[in-house]
Structure formats: C-alpha cells, structure tokens
N, C-alpha and C. Protein backbone atom coordinates (compact mmCIF):
# COMPACT_ATOMS: atom_id res chain seq x y z
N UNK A 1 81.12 48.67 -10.69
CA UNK A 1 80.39 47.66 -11.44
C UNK A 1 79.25 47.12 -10.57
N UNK A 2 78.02 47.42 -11.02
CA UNK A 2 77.12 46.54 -10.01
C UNK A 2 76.97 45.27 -10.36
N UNK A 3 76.53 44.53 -8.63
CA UNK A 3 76.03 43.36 -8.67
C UNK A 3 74.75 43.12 -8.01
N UNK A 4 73.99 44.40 -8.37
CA UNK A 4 72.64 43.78 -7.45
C UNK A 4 72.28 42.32 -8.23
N UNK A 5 71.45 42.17 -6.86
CA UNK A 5 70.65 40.98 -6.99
C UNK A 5 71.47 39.51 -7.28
N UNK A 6 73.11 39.70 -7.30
CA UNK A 6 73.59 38.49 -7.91
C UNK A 6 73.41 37.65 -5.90
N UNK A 7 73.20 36.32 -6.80
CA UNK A 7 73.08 35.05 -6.30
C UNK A 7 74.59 34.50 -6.14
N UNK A 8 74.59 34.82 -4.54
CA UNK A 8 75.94 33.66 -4.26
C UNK A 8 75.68 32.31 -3.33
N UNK A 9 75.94 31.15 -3.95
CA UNK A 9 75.34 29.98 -3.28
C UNK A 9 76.91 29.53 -2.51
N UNK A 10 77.20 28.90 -1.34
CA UNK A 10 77.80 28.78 0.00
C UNK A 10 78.20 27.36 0.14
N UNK A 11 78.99 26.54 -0.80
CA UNK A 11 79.59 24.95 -0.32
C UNK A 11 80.81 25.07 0.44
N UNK A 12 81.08 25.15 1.86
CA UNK A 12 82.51 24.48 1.88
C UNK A 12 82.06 23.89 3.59
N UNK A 13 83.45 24.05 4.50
CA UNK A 13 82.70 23.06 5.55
C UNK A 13 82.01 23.25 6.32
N UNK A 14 82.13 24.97 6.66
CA UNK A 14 81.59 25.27 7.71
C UNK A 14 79.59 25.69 7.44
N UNK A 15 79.85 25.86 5.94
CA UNK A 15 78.24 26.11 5.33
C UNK A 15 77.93 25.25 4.11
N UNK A 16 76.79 24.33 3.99
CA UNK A 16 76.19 23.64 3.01
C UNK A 16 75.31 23.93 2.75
N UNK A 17 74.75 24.87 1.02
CA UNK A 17 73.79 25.57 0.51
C UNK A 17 73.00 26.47 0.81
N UNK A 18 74.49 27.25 2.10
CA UNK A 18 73.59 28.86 2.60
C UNK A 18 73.90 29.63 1.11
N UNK A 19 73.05 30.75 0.96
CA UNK A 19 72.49 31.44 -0.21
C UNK A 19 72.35 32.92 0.15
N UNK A 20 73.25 34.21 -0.40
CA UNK A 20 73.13 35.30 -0.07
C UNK A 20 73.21 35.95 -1.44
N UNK A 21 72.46 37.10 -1.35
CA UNK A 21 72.31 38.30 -2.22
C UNK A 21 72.69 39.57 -2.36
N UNK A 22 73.97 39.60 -3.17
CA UNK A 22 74.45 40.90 -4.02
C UNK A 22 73.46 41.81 -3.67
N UNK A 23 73.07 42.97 -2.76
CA UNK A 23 72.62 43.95 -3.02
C UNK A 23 72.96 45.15 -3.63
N UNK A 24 74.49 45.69 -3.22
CA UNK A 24 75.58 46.83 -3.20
C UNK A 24 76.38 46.35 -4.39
N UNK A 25 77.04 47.41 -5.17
CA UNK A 25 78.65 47.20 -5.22
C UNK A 25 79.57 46.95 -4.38
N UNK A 26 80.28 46.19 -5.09
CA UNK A 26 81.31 45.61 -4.49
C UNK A 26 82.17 46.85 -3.88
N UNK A 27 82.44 46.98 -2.22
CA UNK A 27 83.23 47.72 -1.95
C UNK A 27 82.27 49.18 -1.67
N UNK A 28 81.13 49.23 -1.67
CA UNK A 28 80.58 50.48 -1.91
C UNK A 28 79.35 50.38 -1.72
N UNK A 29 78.80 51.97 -0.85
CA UNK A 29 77.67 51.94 -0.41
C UNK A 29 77.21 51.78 1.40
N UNK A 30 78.74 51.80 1.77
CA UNK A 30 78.43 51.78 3.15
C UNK A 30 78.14 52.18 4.18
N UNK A 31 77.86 51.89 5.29
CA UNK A 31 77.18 52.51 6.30
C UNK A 31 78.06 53.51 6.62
N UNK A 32 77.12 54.73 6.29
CA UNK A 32 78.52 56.02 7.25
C UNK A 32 79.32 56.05 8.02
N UNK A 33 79.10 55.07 8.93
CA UNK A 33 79.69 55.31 9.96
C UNK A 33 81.09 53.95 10.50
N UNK A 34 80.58 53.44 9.02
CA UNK A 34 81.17 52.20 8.88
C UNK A 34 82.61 52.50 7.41
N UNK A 35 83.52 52.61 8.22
CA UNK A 35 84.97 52.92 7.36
C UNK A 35 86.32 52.38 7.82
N UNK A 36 86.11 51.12 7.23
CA UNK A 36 87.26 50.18 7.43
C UNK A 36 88.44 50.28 6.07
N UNK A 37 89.49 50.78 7.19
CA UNK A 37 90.77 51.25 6.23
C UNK A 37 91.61 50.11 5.40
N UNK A 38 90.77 49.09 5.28
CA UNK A 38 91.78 47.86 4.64
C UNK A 38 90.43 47.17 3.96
N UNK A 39 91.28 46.57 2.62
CA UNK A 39 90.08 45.64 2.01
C UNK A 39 89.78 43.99 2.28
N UNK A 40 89.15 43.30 2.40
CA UNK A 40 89.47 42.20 2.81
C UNK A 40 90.76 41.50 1.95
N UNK A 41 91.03 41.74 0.72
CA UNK A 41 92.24 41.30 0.06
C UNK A 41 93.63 41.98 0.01
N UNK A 42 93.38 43.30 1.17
CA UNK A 42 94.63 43.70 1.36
C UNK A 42 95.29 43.29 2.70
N UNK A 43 94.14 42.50 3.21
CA UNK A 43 94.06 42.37 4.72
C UNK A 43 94.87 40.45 4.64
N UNK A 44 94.55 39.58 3.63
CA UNK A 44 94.77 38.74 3.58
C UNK A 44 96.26 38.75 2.47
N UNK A 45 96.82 39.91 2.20
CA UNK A 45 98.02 39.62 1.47
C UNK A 45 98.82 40.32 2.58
N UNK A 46 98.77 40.80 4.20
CA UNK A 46 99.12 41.21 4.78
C UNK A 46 99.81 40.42 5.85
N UNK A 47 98.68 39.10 5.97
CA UNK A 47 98.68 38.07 6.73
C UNK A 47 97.97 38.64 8.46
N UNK A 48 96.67 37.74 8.29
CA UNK A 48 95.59 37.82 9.33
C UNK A 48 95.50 36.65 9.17
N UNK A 49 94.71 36.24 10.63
CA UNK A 49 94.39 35.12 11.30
C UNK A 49 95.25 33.89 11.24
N UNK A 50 96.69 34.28 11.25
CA UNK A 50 97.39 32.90 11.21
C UNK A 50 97.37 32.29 9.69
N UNK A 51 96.97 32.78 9.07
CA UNK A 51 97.02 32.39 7.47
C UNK A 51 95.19 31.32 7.42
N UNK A 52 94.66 31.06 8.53
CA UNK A 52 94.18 29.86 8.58
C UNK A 52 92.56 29.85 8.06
N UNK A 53 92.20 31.22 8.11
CA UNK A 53 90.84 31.59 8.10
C UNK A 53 89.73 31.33 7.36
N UNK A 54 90.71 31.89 5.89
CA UNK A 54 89.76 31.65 4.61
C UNK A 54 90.49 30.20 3.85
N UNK A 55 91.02 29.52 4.23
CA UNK A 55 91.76 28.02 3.45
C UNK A 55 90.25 27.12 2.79
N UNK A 56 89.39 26.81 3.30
CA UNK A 56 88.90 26.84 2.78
C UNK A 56 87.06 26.74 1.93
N UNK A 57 86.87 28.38 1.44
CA UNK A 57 85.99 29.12 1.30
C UNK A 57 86.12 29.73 0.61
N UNK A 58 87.69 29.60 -0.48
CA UNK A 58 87.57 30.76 -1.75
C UNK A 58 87.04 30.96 -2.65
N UNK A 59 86.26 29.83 -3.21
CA UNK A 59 84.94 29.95 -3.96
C UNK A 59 84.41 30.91 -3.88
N UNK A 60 83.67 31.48 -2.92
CA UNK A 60 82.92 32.31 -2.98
C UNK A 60 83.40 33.77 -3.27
N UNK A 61 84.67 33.84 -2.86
CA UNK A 61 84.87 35.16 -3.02
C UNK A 61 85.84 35.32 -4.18
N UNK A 62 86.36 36.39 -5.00
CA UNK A 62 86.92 37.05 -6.13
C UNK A 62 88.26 36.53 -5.96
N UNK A 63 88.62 35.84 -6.87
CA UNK A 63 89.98 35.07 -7.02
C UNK A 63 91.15 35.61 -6.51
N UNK A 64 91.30 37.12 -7.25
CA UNK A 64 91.91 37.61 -6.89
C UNK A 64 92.50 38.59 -5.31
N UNK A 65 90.90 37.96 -4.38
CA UNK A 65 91.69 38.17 -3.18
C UNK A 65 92.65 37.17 -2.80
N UNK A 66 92.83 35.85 -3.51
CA UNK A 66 93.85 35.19 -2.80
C UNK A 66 95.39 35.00 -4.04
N UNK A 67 95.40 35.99 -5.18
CA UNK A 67 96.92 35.54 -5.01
C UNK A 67 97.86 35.88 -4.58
N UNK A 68 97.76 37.04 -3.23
CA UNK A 68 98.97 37.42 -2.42
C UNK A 68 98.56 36.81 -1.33
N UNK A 69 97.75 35.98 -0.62
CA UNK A 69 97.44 36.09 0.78
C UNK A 69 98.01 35.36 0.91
N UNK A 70 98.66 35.22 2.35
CA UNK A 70 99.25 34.15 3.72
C UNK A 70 97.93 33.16 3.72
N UNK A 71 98.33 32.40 3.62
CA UNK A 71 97.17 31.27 3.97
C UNK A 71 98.49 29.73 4.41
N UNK A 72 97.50 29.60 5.53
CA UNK A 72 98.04 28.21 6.30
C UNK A 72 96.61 27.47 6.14
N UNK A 73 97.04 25.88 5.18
CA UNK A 73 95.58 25.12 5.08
C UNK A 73 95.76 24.30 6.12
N UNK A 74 96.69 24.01 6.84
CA UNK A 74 96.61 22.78 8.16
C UNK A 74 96.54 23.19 9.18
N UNK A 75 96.87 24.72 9.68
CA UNK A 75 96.48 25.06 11.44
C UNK A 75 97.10 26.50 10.74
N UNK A 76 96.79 27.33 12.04
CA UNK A 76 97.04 28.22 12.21
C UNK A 76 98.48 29.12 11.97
N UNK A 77 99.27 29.96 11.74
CA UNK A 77 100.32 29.86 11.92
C UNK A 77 100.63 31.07 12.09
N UNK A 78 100.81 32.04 13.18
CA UNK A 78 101.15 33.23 13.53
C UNK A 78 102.38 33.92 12.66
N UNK A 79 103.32 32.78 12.52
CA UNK A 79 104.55 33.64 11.88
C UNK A 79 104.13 34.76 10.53
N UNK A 80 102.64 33.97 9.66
CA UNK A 80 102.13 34.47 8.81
C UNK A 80 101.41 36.06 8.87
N UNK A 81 101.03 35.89 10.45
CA UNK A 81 100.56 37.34 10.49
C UNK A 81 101.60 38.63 10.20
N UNK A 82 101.25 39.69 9.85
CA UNK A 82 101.78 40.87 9.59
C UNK A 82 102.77 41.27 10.62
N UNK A 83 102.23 41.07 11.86
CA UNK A 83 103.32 41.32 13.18
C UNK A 83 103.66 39.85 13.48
N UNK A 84 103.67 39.12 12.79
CA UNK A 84 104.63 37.44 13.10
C UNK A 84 103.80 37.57 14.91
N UNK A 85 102.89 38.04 15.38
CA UNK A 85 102.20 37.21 16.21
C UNK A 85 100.98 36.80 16.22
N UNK A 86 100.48 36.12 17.21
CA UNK A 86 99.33 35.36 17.48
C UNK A 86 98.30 36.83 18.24
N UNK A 87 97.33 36.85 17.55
CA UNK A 87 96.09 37.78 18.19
C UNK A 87 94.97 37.36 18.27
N UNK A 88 94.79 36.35 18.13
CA UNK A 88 93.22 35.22 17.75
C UNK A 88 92.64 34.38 18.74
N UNK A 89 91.64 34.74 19.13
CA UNK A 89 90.68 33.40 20.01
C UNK A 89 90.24 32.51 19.29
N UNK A 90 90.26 31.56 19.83
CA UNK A 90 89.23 30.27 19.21
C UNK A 90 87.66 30.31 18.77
N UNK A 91 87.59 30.46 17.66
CA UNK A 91 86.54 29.92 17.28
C UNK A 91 85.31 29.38 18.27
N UNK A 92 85.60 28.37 18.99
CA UNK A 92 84.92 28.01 20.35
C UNK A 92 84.67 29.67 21.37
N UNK A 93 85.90 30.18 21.55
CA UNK A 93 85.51 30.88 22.63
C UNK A 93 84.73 32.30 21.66
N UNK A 94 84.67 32.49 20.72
CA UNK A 94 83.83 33.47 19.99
C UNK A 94 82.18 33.14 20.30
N UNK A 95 81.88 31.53 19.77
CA UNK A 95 80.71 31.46 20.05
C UNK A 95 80.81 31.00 21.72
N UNK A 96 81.29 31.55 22.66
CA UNK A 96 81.17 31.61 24.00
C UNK A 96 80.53 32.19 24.21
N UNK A 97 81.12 33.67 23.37
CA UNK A 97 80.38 34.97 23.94
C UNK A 97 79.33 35.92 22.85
N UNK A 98 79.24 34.40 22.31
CA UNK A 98 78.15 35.35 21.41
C UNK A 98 78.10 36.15 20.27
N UNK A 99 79.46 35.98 19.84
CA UNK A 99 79.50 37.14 18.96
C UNK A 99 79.45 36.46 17.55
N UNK A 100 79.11 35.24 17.14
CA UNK A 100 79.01 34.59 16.29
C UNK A 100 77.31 34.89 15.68
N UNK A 101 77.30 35.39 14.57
CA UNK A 101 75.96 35.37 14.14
C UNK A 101 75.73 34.31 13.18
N UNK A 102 74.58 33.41 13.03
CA UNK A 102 74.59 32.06 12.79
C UNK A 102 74.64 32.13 11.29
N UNK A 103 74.79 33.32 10.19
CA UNK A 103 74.72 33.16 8.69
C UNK A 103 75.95 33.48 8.52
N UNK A 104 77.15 33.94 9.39
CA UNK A 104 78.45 34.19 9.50
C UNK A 104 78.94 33.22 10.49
N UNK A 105 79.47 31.57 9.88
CA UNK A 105 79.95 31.04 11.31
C UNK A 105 81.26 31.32 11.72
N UNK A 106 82.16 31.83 10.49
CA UNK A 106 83.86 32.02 10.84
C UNK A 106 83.46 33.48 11.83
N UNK A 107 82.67 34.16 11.97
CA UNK A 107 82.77 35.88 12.62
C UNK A 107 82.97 37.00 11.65
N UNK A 108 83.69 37.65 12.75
CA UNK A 108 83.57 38.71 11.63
C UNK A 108 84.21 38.87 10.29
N UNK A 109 85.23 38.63 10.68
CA UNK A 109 85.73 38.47 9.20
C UNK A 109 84.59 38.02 7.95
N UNK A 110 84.09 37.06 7.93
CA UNK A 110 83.10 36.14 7.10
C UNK A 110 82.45 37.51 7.02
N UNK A 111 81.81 38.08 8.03
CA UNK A 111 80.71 39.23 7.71
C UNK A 111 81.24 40.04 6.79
N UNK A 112 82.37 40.62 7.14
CA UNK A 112 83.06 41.78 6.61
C UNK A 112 82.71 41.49 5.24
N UNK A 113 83.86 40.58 5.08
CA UNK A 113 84.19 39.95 3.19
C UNK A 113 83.11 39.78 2.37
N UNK A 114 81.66 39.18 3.43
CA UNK A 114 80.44 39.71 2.92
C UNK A 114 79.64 40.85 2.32
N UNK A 115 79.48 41.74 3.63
CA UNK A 115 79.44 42.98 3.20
C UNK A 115 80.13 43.72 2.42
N UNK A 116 81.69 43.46 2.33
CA UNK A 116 82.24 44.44 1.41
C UNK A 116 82.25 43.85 -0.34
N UNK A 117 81.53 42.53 -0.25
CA UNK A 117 81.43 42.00 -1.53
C UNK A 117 80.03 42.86 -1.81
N UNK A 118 78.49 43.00 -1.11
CA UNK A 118 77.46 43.80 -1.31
C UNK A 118 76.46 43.23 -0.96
N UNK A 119 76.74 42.01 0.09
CA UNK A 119 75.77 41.87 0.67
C UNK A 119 75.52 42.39 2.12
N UNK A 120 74.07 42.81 2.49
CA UNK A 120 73.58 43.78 3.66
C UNK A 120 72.78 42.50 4.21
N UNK A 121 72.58 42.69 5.54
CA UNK A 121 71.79 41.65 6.53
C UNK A 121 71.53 41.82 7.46
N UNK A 122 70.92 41.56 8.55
CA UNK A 122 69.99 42.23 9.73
C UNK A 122 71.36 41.97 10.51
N UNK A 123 72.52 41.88 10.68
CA UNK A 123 73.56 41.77 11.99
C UNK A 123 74.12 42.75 11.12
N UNK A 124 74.18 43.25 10.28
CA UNK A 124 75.23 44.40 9.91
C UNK A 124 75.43 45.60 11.20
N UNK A 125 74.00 46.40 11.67
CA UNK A 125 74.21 47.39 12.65
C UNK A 125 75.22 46.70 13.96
N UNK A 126 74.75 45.34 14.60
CA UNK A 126 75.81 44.83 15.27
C UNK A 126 77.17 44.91 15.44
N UNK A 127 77.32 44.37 13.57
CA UNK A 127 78.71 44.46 13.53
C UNK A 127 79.76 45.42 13.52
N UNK A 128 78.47 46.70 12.73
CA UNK A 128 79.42 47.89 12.62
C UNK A 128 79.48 48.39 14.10
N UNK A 129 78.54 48.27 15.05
CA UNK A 129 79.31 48.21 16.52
C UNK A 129 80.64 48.29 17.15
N UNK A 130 80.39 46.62 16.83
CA UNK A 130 81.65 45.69 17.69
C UNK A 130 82.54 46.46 16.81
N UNK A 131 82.74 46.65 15.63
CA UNK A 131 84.26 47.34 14.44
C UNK A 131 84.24 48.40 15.13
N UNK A 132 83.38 49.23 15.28
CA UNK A 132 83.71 51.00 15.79
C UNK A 132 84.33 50.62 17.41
N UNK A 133 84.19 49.85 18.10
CA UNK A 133 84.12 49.41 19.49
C UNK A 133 85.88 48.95 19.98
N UNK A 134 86.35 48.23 18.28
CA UNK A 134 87.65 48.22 18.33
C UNK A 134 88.66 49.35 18.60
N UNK A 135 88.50 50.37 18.06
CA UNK A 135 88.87 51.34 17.90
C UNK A 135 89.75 52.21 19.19
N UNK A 136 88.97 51.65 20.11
CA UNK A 136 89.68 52.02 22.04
C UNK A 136 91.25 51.72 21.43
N UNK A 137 91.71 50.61 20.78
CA UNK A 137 93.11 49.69 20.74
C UNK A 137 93.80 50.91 20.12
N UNK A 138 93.29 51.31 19.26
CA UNK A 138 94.45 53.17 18.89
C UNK A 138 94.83 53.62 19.34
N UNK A 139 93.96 54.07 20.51
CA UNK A 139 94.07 55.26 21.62
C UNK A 139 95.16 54.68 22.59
N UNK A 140 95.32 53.29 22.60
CA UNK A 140 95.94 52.43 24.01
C UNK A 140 97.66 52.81 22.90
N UNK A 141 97.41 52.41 21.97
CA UNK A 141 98.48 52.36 21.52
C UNK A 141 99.80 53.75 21.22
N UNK A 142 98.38 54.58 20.57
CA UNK A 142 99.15 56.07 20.61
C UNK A 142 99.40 56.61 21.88
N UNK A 143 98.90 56.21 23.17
CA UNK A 143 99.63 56.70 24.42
C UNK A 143 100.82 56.32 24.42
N UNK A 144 101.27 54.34 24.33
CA UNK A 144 102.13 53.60 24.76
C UNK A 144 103.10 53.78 23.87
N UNK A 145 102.90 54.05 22.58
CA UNK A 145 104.34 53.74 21.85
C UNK A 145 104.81 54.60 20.92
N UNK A 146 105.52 54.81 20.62
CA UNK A 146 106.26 56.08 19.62
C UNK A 146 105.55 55.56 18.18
N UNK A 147 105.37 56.96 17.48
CA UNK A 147 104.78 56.38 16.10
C UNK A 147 105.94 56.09 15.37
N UNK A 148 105.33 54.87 14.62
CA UNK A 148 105.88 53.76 13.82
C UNK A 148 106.35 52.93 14.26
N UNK A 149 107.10 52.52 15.41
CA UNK A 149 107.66 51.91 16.43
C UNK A 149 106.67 50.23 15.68
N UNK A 150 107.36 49.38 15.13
CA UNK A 150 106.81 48.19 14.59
C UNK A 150 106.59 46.79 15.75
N UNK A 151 107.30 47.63 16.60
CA UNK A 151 107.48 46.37 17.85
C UNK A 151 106.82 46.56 19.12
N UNK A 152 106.17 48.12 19.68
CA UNK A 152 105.63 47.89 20.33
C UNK A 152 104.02 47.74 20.29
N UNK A 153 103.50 46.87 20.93
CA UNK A 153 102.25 46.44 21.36
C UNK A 153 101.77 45.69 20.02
N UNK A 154 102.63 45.16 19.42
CA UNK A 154 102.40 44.12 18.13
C UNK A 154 101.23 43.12 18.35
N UNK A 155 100.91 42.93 19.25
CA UNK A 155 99.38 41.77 19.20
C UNK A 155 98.12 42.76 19.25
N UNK A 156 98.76 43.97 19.75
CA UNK A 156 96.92 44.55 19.41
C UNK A 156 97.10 45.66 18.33
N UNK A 157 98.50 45.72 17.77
CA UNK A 157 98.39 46.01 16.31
C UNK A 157 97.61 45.19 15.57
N UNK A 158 98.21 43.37 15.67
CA UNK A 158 97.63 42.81 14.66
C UNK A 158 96.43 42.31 15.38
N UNK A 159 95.57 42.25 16.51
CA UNK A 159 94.06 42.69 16.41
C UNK A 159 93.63 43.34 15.90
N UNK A 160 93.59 44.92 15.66
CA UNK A 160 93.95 46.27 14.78
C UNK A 160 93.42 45.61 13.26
N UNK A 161 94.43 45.07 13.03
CA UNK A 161 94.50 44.61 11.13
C UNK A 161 93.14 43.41 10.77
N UNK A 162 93.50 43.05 12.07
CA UNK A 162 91.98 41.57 11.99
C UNK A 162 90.73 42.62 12.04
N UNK A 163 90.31 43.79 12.38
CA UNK A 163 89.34 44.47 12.26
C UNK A 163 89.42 45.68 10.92
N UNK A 164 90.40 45.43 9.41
CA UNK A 164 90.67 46.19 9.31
C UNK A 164 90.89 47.84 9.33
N UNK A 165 91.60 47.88 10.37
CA UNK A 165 92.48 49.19 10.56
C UNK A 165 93.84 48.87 10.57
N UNK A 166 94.63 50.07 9.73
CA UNK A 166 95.89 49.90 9.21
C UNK A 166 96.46 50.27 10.41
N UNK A 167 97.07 48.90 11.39
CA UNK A 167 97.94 49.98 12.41
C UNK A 167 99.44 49.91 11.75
N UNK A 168 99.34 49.52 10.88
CA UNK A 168 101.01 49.73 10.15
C UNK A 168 101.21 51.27 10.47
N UNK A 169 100.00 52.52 10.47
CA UNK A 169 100.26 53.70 10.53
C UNK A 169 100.60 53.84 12.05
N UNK A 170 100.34 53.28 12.69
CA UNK A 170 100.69 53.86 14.44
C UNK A 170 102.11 53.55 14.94
C-alpha cells in the first residue's frame, strides 16, 4: 500500500511539531544492503528496551504495533526483555558518543521505526552502518555457544534483537 508523500506531524515529549514525510512503503524499498530480520512490531511484542522506549510516542506509529508489545510506562524494566536481561545504555551516554542524530532523539530505534514506516533522511547511510557494524555480536556468539542454547551470552543476544536481528536463531 503506498504512502508517498503522507505527512506525519511529531507531539510527544521528546519532539514538539517535528514533521516527516512518507516517501516508501511501509516496510519496503530498502537499502540493499540494509536487511533487518525483525519488524519494529515484532521486535516490541518480543520485549526490547526494558519495555520503556516507545511508552510514550504511539501516535505516530500504526496501532497495531502496540497490541502485543512489553511496554513499561514508569522506568525501564529488563524482566520485559526477550532474554529477561538488561542490554541498554542510557540515553545520556548515547548522546556521549554521538550516535544520536538530532531528528531521531530516542536513537536508533526511533530511526528504524521511521524508516521502516517510509521515511528516508540524510542519517539513513549512517545508520545502516552502525546496523551492519552490529553484526561482529553473531560471530562472538556462534564461536561461544551451542546453537539454540537460550542462556548463553543472553545480553548480546538481546543487543542482537535491539538491532533487529533474530538471535532467537543462534
């Protein structure tokens, strides 16, 4: 179904009357080299970021990414993640190092859910970077642990899932 050109206008706390444009279909059209094995609404009925991420910002996005998701609206809460642990830096220490682009203030995530809704923007090549850049965490993992093995190296599984990639498969 296309949505070029649709107009999405941006109220909640972290953005007041930022304004982005539908270029793509939803889900489609992406950078070759850019193939993330999870959707942002399979990623949030999975439980990422402590439940805490998207609480609240669902406006903007398709209802139906949130009626399975883990969501914690008062703090964080690891038990919610997929591997019941904690894999997350602070917010603070993201924009430490920069990796915060100022029309995405939550990170990547925010980008992602962006882009995979159909909007494109001058940090996209960045991002698809830093996502392909994740990818080392496979290799660490398929040395260290027997496949399927649900328990070992569970925090950079669920780093893994925060970039969606399914390490449920490793």
């Amino acid at each position: 179904m296309p949505t070029s050109n649709k107009r999405i206008v941006v109220n909640d706390r972290m953005q007041q009357g930022y304004s982005y444009t539908l270029t793509e279909p939803m889900g489609e059209n992406f950078h070759p080299e850019f193939k993330p094995e999870l959707t942002p609404k399979q990623m949030l009925a999975m439980g990422v970021f402590g439940g805490k991420y998207m609480t609240d910002c669902a406006a903007e996005f398709p209802a139906d990414w949130f009626e399975n998701a883990k969501l914690s609206p008062e703090r964080r809460n690891p038990k919610l993640n997929f591997f019941g642990v904690d894999a997350s830096q602070s917010l603070a220490e993201w924009r430490r190092k920069g990796w915060i682009y100022e029309e995405d203030p939550r990170g990547w995530f925010q980008w992602y859910c962006r882009y995979y809704m159909g909007r494109r923007c001058p940090d996209d090549e960045r991002q698809i970077k830093r996502w392909k850049a994740v990818r080392r965490h496979i290799a660490q993992i398929k040395k260290n642990c027997l496949a399927g093995d649900p328990n070992c190296r569970r925090r950079q599984k669920q780093a893994l899932l925060h970039w969606a990639y399914d390490a449920r498969k490793l």
